[in-house]
C-alpha atoms as a PDB file:
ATOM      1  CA  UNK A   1      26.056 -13.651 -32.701  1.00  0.00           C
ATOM      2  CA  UNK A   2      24.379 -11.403 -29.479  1.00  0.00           C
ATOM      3  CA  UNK A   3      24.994  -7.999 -29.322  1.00  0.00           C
ATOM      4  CA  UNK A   4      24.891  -6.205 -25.991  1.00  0.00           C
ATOM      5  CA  UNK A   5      22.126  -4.304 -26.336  1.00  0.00           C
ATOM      6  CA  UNK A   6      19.939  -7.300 -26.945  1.00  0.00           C
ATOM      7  CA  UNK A   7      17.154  -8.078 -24.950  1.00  0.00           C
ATOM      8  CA  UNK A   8      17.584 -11.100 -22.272  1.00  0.00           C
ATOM      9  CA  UNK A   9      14.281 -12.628 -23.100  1.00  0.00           C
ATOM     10  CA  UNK A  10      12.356 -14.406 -19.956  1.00  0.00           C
ATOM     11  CA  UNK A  11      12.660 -18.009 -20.003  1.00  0.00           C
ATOM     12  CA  UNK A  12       9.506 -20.257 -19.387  1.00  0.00           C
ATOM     13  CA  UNK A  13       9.789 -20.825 -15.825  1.00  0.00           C
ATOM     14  CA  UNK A  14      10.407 -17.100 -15.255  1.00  0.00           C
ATOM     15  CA  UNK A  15       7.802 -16.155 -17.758  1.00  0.00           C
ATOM     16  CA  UNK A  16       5.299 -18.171 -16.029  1.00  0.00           C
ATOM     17  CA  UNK A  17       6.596 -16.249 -12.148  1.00  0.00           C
ATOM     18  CA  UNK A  18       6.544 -12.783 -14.051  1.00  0.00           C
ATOM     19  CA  UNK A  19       2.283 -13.773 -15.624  1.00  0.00           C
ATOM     20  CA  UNK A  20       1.451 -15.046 -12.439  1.00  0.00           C
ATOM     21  CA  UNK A  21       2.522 -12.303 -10.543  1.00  0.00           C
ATOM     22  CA  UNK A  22       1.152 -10.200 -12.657  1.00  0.00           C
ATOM     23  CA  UNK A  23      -2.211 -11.724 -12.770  1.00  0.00           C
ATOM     24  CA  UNK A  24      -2.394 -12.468  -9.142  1.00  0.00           C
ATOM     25  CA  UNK A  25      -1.730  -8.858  -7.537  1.00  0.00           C
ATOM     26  CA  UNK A  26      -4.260  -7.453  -9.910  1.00  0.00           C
ATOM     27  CA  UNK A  27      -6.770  -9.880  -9.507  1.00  0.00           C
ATOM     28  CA  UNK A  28      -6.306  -9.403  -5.683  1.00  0.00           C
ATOM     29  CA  UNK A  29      -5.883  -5.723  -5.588  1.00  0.00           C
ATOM     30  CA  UNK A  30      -9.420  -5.982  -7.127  1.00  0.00           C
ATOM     31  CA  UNK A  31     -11.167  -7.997  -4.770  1.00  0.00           C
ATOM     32  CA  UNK A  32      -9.903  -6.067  -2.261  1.00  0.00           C
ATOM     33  CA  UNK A  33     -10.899  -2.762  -3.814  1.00  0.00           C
ATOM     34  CA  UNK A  34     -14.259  -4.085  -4.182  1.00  0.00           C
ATOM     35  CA  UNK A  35     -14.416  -5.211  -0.658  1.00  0.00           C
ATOM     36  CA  UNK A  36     -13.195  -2.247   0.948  1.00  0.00           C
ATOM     37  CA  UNK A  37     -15.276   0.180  -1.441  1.00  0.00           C
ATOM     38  CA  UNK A  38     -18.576  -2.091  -0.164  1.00  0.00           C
ATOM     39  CA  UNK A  39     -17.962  -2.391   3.077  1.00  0.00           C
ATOM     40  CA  UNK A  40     -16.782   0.950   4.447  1.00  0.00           C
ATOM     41  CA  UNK A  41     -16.849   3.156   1.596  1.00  0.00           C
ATOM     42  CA  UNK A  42     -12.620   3.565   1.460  1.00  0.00           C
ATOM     43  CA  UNK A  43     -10.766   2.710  -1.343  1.00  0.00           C
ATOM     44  CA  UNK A  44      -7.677   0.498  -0.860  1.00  0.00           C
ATOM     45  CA  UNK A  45      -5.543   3.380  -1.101  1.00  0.00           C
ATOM     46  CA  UNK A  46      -7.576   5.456   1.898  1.00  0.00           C
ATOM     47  CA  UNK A  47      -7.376   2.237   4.127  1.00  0.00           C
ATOM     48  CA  UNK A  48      -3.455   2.064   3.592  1.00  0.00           C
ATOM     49  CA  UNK A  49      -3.388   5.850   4.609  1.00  0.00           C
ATOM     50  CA  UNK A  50      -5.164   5.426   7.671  1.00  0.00           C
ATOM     51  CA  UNK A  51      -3.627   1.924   8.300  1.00  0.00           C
ATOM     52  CA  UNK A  52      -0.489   4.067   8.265  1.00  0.00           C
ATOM     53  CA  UNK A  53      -1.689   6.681  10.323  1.00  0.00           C
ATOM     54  CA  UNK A  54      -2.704   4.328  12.829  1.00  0.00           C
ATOM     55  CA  UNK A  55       0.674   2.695  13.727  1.00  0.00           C
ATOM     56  CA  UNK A  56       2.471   5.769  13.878  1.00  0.00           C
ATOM     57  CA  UNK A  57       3.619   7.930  16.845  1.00  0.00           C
ATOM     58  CA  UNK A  58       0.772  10.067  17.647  1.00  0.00           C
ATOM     59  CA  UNK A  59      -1.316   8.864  15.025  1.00  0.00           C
ATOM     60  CA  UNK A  60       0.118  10.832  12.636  1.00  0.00           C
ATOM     61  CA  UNK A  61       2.713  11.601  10.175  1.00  0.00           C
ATOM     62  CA  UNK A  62       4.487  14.162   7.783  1.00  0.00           C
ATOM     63  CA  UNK A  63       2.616  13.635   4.449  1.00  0.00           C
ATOM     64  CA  UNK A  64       5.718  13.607   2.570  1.00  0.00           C
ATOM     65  CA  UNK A  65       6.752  10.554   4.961  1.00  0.00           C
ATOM     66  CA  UNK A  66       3.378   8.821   4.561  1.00  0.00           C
ATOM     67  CA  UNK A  67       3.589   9.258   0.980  1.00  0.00           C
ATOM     68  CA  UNK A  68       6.801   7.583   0.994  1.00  0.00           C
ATOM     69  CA  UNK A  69       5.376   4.554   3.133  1.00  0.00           C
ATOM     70  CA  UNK A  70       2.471   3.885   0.447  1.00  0.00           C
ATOM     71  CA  UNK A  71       4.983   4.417  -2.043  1.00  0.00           C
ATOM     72  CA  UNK A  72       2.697   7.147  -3.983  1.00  0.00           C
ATOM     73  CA  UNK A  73       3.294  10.176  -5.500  1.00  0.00           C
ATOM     74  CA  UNK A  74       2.648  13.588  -3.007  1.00  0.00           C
ATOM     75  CA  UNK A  75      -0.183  14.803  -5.604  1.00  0.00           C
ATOM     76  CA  UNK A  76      -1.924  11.341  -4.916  1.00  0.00           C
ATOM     77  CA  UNK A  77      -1.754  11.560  -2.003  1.00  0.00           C
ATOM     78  CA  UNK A  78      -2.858  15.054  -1.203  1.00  0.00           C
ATOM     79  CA  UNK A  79      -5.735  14.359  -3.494  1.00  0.00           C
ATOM     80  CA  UNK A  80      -6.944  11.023  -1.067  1.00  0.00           C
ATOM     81  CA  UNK A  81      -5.836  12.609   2.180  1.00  0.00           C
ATOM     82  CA  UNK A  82      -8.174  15.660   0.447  1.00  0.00           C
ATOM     83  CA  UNK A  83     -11.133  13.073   0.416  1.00  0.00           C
ATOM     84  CA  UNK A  84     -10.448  11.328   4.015  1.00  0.00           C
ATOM     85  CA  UNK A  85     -10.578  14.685   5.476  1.00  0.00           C
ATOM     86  CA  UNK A  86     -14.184  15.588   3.533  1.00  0.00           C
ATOM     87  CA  UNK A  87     -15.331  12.713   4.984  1.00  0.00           C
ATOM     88  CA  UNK A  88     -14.100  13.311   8.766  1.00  0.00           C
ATOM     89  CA  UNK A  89     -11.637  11.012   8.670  1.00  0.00           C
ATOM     90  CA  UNK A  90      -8.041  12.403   8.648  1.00  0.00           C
ATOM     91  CA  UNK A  91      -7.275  15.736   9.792  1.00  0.00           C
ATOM     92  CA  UNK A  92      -4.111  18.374   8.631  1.00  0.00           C
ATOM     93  CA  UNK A  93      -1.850  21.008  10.142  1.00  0.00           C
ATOM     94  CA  UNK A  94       0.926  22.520   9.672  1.00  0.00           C
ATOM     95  CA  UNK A  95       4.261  20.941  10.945  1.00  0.00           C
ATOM     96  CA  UNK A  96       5.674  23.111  14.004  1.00  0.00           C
ATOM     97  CA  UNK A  97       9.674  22.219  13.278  1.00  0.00           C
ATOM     98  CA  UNK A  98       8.830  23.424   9.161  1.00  0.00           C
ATOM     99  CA  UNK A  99       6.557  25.698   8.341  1.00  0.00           C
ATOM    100  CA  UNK A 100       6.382  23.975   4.998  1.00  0.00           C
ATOM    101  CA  UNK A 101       5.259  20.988   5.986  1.00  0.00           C
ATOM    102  CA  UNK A 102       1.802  19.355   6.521  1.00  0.00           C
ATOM    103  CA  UNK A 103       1.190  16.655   8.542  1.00  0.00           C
ATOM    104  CA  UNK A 104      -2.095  13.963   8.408  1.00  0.00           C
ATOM    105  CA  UNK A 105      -3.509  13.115  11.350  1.00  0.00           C
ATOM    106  CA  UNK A 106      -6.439  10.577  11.992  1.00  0.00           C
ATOM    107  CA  UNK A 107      -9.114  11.377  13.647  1.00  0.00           C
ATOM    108  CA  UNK A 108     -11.229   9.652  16.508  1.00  0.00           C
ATOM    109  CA  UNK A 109     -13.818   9.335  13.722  1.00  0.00           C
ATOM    110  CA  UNK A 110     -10.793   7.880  11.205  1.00  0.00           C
ATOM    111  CA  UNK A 111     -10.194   5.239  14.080  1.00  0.00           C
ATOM    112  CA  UNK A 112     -13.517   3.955  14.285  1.00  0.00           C
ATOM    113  CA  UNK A 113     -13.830   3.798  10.285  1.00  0.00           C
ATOM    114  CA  UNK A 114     -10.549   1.292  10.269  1.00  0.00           C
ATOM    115  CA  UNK A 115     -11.829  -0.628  13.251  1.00  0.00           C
ATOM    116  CA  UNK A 116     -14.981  -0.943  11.611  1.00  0.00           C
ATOM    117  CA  UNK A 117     -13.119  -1.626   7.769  1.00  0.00           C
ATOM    118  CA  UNK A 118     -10.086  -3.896   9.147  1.00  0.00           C
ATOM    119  CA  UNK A 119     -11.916  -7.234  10.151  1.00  0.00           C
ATOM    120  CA  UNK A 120     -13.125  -7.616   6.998  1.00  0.00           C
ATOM    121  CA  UNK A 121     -10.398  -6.655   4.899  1.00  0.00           C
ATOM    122  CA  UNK A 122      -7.800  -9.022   6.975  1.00  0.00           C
ATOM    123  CA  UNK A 123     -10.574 -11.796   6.428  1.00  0.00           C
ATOM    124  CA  UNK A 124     -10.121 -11.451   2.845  1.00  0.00           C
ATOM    125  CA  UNK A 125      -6.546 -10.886   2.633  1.00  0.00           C
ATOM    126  CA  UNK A 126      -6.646 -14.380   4.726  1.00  0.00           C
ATOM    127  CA  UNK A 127      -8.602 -15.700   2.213  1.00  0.00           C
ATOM    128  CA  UNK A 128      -7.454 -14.893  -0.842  1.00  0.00           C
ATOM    129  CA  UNK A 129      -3.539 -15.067   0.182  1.00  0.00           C
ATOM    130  CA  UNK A 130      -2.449 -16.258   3.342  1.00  0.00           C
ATOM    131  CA  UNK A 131      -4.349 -19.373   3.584  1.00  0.00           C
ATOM    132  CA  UNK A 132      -4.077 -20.310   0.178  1.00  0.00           C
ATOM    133  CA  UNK A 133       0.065 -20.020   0.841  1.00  0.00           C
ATOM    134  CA  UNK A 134       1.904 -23.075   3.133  1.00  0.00           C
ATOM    135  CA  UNK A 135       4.583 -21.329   5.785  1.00  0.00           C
ATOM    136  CA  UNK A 136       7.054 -22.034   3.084  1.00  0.00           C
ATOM    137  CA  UNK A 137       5.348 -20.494   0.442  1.00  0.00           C
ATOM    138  CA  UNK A 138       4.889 -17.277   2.206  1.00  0.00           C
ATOM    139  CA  UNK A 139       8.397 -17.334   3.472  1.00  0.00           C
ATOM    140  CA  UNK A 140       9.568 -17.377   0.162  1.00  0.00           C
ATOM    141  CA  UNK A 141       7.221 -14.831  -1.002  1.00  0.00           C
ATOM    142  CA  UNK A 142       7.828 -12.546   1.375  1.00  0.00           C
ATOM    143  CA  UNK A 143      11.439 -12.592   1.582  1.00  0.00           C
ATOM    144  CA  UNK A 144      11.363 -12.731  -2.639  1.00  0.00           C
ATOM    145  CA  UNK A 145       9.005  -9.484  -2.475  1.00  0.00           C
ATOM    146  CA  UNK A 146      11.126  -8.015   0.254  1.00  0.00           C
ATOM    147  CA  UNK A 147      14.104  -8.367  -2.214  1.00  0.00           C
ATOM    148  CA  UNK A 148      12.273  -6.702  -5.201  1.00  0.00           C
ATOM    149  CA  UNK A 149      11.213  -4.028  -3.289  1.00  0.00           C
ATOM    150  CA  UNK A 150      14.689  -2.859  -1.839  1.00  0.00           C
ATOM    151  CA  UNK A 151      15.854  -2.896  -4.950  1.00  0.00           C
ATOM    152  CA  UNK A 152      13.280  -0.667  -6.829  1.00  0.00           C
ATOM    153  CA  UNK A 153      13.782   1.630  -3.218  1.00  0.00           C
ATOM    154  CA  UNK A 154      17.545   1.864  -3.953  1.00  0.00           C
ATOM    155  CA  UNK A 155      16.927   2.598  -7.464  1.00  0.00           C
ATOM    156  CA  UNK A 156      14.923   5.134  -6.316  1.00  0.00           C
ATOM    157  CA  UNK A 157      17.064   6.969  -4.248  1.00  0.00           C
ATOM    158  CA  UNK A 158      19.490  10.154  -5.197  1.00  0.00           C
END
């Protein structure tokens, strides 16, 4: 007899998805740490942030928007936007529609660090994911990912 409160345990095929999910993003996250860190000095976490800052309007953004795009917590992020702009590469200010807002900005010198950082970074993304995926296998990936990830946002929401 099952009660309700009883765990549904994984089964072997989703046991195996759930350890090699597992395994994979942190053996990848990683590498690319690694790479990053050797190559321009950024952590994986900086190069998202200016990555970030890069596509938007202006390049910049509200930090409490940007912290929601890397999907990190606002004392994380203060503390690497903190380091970026020690090093030159992100600049703040205060947000002119709320004057309790902050807003990251990149700087000409932030640009030039992610040209410099993204060719090698996308290289190894390339070669440790993309090309190791067919078309299929990415489809599925991103549209099972995709899934996940709207979920946990909607769980996340008031």
């Amino acid at each position: 007899m099952s009660t309700l409160n009883e765990p549904r345990w994984l089964d072997p095929d989703e046991a195996a998805a759930w350890r090699g999910f597992v395994v994979a993003s942190n053996l990848l996250n990683r590498r690319l740490e690694r790479q990053l860190k050797d190559d321009s000095g950024l952590s994986h976490q900086q190069y998202e942030i200016l990555v970030h800052l890069s596509a938007a309007p202006g390049d910049s953004l509200r930090m409490t928007e940007l912290a929601d795009r890397l999907v990190t917590s606002k004392s994380g992020l203060t503390y690497q936007v903190t380091q970026l702009e020690r090093a030159g590469l992100v600049a703040r200010r205060s947000c002119p529609s709320d004057v309790r807002g902050v807003i990251a900005e990149l700087t000409d010198q932030g640009r030039e660090a992610l040209r410099q950082a993204a060719p090698g970074h996308v290289a190894l993304v390339r070669e440790l994911l993309i090309d190791v995926l067919s078309r299929e296998q990415l489809a599925v990936l991103a549209e099972g990912l995709g899934a996940v990830s709207a979920r946990l946002r909607q769980d996340e929401t008031p």
